[in-house]
Protein backbone atom coordinates (compact mmCIF):
# COMPACT_ATOMS: atom_id res chain seq x y z
CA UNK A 1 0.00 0.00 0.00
CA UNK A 2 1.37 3.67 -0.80
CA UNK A 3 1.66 6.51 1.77
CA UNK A 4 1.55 8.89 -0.04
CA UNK A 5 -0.94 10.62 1.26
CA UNK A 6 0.06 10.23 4.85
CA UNK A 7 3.79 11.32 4.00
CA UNK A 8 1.75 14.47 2.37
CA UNK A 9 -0.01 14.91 5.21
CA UNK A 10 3.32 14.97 7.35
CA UNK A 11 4.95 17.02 5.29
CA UNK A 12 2.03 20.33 5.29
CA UNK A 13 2.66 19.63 9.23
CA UNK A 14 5.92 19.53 9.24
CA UNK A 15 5.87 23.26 6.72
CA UNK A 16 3.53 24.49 9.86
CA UNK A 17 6.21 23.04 12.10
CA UNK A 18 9.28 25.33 9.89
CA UNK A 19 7.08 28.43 10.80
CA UNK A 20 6.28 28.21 14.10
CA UNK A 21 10.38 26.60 14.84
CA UNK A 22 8.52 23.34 15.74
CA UNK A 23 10.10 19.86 15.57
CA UNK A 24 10.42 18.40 12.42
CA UNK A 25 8.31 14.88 12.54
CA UNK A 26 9.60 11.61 10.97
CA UNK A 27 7.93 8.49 9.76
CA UNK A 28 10.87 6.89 11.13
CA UNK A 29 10.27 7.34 14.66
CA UNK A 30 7.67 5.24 16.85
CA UNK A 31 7.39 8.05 18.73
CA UNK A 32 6.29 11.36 15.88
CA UNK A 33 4.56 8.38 14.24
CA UNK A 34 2.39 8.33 17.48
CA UNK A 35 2.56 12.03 17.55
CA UNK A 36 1.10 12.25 13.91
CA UNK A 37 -1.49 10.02 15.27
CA UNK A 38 -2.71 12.35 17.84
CA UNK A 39 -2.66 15.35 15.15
CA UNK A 40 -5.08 13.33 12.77
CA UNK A 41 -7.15 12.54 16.35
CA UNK A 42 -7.13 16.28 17.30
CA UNK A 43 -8.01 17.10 13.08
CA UNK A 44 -10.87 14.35 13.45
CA UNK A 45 -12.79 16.35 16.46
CA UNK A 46 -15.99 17.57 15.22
CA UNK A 47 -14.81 21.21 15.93
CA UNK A 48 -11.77 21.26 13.79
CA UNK A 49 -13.37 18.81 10.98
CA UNK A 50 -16.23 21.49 10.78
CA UNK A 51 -13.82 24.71 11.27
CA UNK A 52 -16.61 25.46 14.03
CA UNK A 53 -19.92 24.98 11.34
CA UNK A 54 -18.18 26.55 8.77
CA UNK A 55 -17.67 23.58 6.99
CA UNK A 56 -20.30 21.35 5.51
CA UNK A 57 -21.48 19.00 2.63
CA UNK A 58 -18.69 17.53 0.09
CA UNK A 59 -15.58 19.55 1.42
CA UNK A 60 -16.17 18.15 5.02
CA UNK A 61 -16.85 14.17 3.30
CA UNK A 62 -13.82 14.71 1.29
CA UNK A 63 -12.12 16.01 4.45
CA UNK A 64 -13.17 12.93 6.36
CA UNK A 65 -12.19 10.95 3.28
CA UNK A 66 -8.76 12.48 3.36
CA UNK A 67 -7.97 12.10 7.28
CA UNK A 68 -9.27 8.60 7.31
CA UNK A 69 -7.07 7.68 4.34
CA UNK A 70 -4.03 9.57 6.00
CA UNK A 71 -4.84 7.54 9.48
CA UNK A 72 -5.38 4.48 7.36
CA UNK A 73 -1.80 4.32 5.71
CA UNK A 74 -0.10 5.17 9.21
CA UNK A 75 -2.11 2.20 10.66
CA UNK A 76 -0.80 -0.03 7.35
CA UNK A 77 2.77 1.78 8.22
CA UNK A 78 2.73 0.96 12.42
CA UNK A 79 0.18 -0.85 13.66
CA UNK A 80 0.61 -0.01 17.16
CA UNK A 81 -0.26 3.57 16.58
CA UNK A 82 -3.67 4.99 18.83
CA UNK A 83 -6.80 6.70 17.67
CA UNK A 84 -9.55 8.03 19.95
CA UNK A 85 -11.58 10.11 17.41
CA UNK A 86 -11.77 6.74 14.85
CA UNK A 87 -12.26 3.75 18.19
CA UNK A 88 -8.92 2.01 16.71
């Protein structure tokens, strides 16, 4: 299975990360790959999937879509990873 989109997905963070002088996160490492694992939690809470209400319709499916894909692939990559948000 590709990860593409999860290494996309770490990658936007990781440009967030650059601007703010955060740590850089690496698929390599058990521990930013359970760190990535709490960002896609903390991106799956119904405040920040809806931006508050302001999202709705198609762009919050294909959100959803997108985030469950990204978790998906990190679960394929290390299964021991943790999700509240998605029960796994």
């Amino acid at each position: 299975m590709s990860i593409a989109t999860l290494e996309q997905y770490v990658a936007q963070k990781n440009r967030w990360n650059a601007i703010f002088q955060g740590r850089q996160l690496s698929l390599f490492k058990a521990e930013d790959r359970q760190t990535i694992a709490d960002m896609i939690d903390s991106d799956m809470s119904p405040e920040n999937l809806t931006c508050d209400g302001e999202v709705r319709g198609t762009a919050l499916r294909t959100k959803i879509r997108y985030l469950e894909r990204v978790a998906q692939e990190l679960l394929t990559l290390d299964p021991t990873v943790t999700f509240y948000e998605m029960g796994v």
